[in-house]
Protein backbone atom coordinates (compact mmCIF):
# COMPACT_ATOMS: atom_id res chain seq x y z
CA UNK A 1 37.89 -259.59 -71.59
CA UNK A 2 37.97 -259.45 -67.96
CA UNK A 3 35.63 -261.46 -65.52
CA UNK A 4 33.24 -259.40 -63.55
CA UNK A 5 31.21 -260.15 -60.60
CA UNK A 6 27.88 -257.97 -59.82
CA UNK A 7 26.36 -258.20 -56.80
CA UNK A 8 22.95 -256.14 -56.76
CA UNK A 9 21.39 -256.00 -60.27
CA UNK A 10 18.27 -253.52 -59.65
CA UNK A 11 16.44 -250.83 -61.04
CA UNK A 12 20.09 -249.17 -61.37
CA UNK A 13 22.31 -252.00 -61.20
CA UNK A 14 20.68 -253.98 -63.94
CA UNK A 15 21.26 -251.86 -66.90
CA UNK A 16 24.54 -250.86 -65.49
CA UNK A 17 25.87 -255.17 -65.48
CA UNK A 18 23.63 -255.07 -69.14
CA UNK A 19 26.37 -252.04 -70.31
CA UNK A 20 29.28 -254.04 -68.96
CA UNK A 21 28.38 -257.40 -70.69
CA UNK A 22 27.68 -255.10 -73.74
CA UNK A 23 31.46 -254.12 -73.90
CA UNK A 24 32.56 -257.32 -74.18
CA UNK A 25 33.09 -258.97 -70.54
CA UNK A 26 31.89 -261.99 -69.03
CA UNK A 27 29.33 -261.04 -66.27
CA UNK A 28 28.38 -263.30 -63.07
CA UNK A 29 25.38 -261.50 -61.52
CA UNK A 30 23.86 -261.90 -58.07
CA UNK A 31 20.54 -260.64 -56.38
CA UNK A 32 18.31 -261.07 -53.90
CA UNK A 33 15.33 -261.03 -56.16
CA UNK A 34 16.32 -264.43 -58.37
CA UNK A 35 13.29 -262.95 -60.94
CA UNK A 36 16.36 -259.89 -61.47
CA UNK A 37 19.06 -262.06 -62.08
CA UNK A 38 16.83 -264.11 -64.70
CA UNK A 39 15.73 -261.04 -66.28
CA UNK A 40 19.48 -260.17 -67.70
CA UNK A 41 20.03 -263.58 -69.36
CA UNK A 42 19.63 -262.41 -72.88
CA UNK A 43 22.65 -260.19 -71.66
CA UNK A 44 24.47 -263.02 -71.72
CA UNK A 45 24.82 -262.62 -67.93
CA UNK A 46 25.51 -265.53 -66.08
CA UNK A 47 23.20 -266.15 -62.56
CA UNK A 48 25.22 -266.66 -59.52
CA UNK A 49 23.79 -268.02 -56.33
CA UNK A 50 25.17 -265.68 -53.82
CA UNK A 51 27.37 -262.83 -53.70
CA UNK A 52 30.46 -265.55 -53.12
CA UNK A 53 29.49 -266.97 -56.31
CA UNK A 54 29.56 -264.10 -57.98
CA UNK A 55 33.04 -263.49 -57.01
CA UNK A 56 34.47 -266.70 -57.22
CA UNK A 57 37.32 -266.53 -60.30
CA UNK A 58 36.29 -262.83 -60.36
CA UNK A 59 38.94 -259.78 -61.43
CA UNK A 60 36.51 -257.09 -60.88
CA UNK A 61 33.71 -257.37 -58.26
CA UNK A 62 30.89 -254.94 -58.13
CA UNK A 63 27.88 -253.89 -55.49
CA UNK A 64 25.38 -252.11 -56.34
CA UNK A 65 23.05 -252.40 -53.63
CA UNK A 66 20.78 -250.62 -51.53
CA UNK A 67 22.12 -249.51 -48.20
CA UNK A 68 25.22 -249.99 -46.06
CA UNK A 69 24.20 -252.69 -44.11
CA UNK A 70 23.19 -254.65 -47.59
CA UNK A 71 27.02 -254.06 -48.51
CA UNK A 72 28.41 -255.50 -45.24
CA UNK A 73 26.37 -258.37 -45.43
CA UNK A 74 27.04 -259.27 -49.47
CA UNK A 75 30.80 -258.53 -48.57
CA UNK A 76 31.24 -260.23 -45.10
CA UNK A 77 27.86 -262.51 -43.96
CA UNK A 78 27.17 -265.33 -44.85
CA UNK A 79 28.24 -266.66 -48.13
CA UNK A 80 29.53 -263.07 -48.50
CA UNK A 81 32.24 -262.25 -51.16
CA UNK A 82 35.79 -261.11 -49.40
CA UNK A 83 36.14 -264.75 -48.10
CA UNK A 84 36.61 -265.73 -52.15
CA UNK A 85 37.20 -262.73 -53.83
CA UNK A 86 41.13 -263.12 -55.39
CA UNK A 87 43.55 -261.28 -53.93
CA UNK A 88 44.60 -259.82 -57.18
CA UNK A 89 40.76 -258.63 -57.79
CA UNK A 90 39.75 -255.41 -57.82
CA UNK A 91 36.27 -254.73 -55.58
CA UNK A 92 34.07 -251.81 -56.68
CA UNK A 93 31.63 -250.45 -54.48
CA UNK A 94 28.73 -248.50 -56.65
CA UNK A 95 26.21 -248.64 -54.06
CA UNK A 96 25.46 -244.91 -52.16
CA UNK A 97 25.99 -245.47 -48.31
CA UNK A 98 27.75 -244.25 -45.46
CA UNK A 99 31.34 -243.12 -45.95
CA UNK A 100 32.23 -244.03 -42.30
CA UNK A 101 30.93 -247.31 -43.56
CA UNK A 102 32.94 -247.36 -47.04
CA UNK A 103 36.29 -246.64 -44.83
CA UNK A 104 35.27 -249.50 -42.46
CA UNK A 105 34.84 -252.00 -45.22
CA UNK A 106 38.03 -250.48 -46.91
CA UNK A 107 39.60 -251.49 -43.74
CA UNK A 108 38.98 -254.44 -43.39
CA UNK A 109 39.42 -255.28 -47.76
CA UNK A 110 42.74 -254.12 -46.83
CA UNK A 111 43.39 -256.39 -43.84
CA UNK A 112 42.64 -259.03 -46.63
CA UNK A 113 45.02 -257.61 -49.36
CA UNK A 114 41.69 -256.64 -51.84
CA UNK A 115 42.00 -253.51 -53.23
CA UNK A 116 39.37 -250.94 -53.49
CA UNK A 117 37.72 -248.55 -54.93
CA UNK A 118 33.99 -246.65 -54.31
CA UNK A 119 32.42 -245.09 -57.05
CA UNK A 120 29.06 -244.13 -55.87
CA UNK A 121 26.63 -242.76 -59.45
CA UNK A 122 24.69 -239.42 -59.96
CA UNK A 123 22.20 -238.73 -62.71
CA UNK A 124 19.48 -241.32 -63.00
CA UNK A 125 18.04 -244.46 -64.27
CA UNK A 126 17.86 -243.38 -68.30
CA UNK A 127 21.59 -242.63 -68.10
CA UNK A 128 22.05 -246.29 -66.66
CA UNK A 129 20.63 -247.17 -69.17
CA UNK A 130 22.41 -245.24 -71.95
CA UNK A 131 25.55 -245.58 -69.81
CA UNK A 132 25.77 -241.92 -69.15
CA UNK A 133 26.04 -241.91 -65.31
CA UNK A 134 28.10 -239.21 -63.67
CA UNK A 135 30.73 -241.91 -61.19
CA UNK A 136 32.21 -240.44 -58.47
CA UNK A 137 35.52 -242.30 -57.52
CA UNK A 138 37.61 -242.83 -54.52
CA UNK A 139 40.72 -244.89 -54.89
CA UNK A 140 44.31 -244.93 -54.96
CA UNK A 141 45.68 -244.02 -58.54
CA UNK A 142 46.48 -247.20 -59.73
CA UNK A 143 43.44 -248.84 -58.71
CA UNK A 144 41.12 -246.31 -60.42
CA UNK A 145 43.17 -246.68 -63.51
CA UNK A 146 42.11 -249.89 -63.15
CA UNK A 147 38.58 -249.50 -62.97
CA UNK A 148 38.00 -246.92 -65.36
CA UNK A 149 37.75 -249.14 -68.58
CA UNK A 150 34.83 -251.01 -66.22
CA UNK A 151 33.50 -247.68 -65.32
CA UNK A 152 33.72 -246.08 -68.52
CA UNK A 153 31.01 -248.56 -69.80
CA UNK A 154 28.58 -247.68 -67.49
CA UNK A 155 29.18 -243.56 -67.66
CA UNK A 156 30.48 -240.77 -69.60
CA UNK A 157 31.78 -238.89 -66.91
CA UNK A 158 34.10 -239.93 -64.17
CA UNK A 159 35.69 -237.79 -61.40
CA UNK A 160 38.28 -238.97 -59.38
CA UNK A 161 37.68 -237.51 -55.81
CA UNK A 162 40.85 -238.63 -53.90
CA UNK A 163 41.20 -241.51 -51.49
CA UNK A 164 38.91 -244.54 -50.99
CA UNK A 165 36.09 -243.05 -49.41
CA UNK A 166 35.38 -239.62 -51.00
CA UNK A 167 33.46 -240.74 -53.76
CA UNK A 168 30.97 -241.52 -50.82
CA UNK A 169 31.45 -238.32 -49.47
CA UNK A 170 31.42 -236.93 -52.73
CA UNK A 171 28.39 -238.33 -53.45
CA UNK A 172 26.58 -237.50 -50.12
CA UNK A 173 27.33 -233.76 -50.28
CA UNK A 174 25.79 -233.69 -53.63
CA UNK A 175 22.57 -235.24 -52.94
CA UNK A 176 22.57 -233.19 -49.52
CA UNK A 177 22.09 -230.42 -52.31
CA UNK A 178 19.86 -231.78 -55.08
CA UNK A 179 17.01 -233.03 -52.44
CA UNK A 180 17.09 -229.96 -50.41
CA UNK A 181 16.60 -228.11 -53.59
CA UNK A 182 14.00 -230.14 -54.18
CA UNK A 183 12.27 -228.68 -51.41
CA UNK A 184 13.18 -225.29 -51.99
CA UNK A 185 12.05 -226.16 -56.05
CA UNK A 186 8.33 -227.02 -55.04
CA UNK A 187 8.08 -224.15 -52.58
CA UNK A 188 8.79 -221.58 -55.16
CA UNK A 189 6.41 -223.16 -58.05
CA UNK A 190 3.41 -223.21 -55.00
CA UNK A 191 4.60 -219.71 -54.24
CA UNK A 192 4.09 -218.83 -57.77
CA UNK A 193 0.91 -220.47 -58.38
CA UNK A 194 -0.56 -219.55 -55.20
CA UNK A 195 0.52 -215.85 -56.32
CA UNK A 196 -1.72 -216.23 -59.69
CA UNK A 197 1.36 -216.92 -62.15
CA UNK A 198 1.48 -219.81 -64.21
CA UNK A 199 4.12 -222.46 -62.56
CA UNK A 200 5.60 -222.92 -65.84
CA UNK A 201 5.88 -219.41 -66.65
CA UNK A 202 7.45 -218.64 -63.43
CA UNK A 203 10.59 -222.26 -64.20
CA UNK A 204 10.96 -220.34 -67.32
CA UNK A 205 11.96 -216.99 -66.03
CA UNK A 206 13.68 -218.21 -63.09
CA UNK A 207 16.18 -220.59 -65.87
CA UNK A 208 17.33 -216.96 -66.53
CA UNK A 209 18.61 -215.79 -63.27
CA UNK A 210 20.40 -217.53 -60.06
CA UNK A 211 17.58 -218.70 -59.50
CA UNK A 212 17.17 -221.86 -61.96
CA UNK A 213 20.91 -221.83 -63.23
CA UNK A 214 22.34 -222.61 -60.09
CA UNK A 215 24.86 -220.38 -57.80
CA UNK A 216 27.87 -222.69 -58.46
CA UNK A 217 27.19 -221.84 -62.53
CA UNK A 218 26.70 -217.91 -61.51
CA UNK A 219 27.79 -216.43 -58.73
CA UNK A 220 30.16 -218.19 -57.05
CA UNK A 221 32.60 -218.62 -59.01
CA UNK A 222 32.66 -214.93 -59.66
CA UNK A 223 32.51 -213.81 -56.21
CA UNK A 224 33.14 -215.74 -53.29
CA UNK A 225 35.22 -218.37 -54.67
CA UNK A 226 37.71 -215.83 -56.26
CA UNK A 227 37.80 -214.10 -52.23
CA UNK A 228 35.87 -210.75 -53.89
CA UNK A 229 32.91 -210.07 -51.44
CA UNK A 230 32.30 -206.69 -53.06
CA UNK A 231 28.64 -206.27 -53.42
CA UNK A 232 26.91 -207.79 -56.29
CA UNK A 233 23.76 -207.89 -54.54
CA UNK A 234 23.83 -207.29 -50.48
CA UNK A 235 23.14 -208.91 -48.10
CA UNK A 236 20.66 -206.83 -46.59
CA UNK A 237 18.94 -206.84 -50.08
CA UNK A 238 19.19 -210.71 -50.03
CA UNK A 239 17.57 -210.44 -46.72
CA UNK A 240 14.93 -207.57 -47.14
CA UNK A 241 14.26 -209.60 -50.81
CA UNK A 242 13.52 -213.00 -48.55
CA UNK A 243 11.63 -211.46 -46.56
CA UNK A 244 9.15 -210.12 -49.32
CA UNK A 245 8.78 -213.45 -50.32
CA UNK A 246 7.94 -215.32 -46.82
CA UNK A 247 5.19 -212.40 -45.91
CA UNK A 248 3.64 -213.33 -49.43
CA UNK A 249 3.87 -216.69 -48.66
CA UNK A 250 1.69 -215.87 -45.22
CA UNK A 251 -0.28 -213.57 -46.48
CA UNK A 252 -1.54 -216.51 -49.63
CA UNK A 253 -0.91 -219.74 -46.75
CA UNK A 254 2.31 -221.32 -49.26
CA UNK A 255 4.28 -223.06 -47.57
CA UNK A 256 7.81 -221.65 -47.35
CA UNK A 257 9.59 -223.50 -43.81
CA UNK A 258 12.81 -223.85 -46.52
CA UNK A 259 13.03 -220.08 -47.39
CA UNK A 260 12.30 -219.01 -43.05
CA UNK A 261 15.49 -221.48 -42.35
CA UNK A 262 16.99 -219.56 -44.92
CA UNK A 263 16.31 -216.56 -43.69
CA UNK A 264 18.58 -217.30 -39.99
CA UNK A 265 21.73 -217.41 -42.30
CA UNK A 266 21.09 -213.78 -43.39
CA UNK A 267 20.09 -212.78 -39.92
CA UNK A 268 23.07 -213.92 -39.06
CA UNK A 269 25.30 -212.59 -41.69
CA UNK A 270 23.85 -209.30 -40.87
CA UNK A 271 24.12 -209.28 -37.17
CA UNK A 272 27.95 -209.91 -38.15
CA UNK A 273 28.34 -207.00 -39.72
CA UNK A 274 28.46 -208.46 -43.13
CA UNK A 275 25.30 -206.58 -44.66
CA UNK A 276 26.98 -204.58 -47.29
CA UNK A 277 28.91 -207.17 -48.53
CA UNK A 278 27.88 -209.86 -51.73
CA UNK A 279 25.10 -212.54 -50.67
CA UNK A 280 27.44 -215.03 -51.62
CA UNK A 281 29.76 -214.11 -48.33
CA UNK A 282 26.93 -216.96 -46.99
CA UNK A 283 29.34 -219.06 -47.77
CA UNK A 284 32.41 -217.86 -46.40
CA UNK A 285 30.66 -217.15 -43.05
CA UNK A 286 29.76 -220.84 -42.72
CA UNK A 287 32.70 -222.06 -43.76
CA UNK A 288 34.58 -220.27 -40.65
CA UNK A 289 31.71 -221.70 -38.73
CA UNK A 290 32.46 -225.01 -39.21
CA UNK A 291 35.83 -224.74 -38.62
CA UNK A 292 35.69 -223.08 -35.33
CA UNK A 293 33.07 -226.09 -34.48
């Protein structure tokens, strides 16, 4: 049974320290909102009164907390938790901020001879619940070793994503993806409705192309990624395809600002002389973007 601290016990962090107690360690909890804290006791959670508390005698201390500047102050303000925190402890951060900020406070945990790792969550509050979270790691070896017993209680799937710091970044690039899909998601449905089709209709047929299953399930992998840019589908079809869509969307007033930004990536893939070759070579052309940037 190891000790663990939990700093941050909200709609997320709550059943998360609930799943931890579950699998048999003692848990010291700390929030803001007292009413949180009191909520867990027939956890068997223990209430601390700030996040020093929490860490005091502590071999694992967790945040799970809003923002970055939340984490800087439960780690270094006042009452904060690196000023007790063991040197032998472990100190997980859960929370999804900043990585420049998670290598800043890895800094300085370093400076103080506290090791750690981040391990920012995907998926959502029912797998918190169930303890089914995706947990994206950064850490040294040995340190997520460490962890993962802790963070095996609170998810079923765990990727290690190198050094302290990349399971922020890890996490950051994937929710630059799921919320601009979002976007992209409600602009098709209104495109579709506004057309005459039924919404539902229209998720159902697009779950059997690209479309709903995702280009890093489909075509990716067996274009791009493997360096083949032969044409599946053009460019220029992607394009003259895109642009069907955003004159429809005109011609019925659906909005469709996500698909016209779109739409400047294929101009420009075409202007480069890349036309001919599989949409996918979207990818490769920013990629050699950004590095020349």
């Amino acid at each position: 049974m190891s000790r663990i601290g939990f700093v941050g016990v909200g709609t997320m962090g709550a059943p998360m320290a609930r799943n931890i107690a579950k699998g048999g360690h003692a848990v010291r909890a700390y929030d803001v909102n007292k009413k949180a804290v009191e909520g867990l006791a027939d956890a068997g959670i223990t209430p601390a009164a700030s996040a020093a508390d929490a860490a005091r005698h502590a071999d694992i201390l967790i945040t799970m907390l809003p923002n970055s500047q939340h984490v800087k102050e439960a780690a270094f303000g006042e009452n904060g938790f690196a000023a007790v925190l063991a040197k032998d402890a472990l100190y997980i951060d859960m929370s999804t901020i900043a990585p420049a900020v998670t290598d800043t406070i890895a800094e300085r945990m370093a400076e103080l001879g506290i090791a750690m790792v981040d391990a920012p969550v995907g998926r959502q509050q029912m797998h918190a619940v169930a303890g089914k979270l995706l947990i994206m790691v950064g850490g040294a070896d040995a340190d997520v070793e460490r962890a993962r017993p802790i963070l095996a209680l609170m998810g079923d799937t765990i990727v290690h994503c190198g050094r302290v710091g990349m399971g922020a970044r890890m996490k950051v690039v994937n929710n630059y993806m799921s919320i601009a899909l979002n976007v992209l998601s409600a602009e098709a449905l209104v495109l579709a409705e506004r057309s005459g089709l039924d919404p539902d209709l229209a998720r159902k047929t697009m779950l059997g192309t690209a479309a709903g299953q995702g280009h890093f399930g489909s075509t990716y992998p067996s274009k791009v990624l493997k360096g083949d840019l032969s044409p599946g589908f053009m460019v220029d079809l992607a394009h003259k395809d895109l642009g069907l869509a955003l004159d429809l969307a005109k011609d019925i007033g659906a909005p469709a600002a996500t698909g016209s930004a779109a739409r400047g990536a294929y101009d420009q893939a075409r202007e480069r002389g890349k036309g001919r070759e599989d949409w996918t070579t979207i990818y490769a052309m920013l990629r050699e973007g950004a590095k020349k940037a």
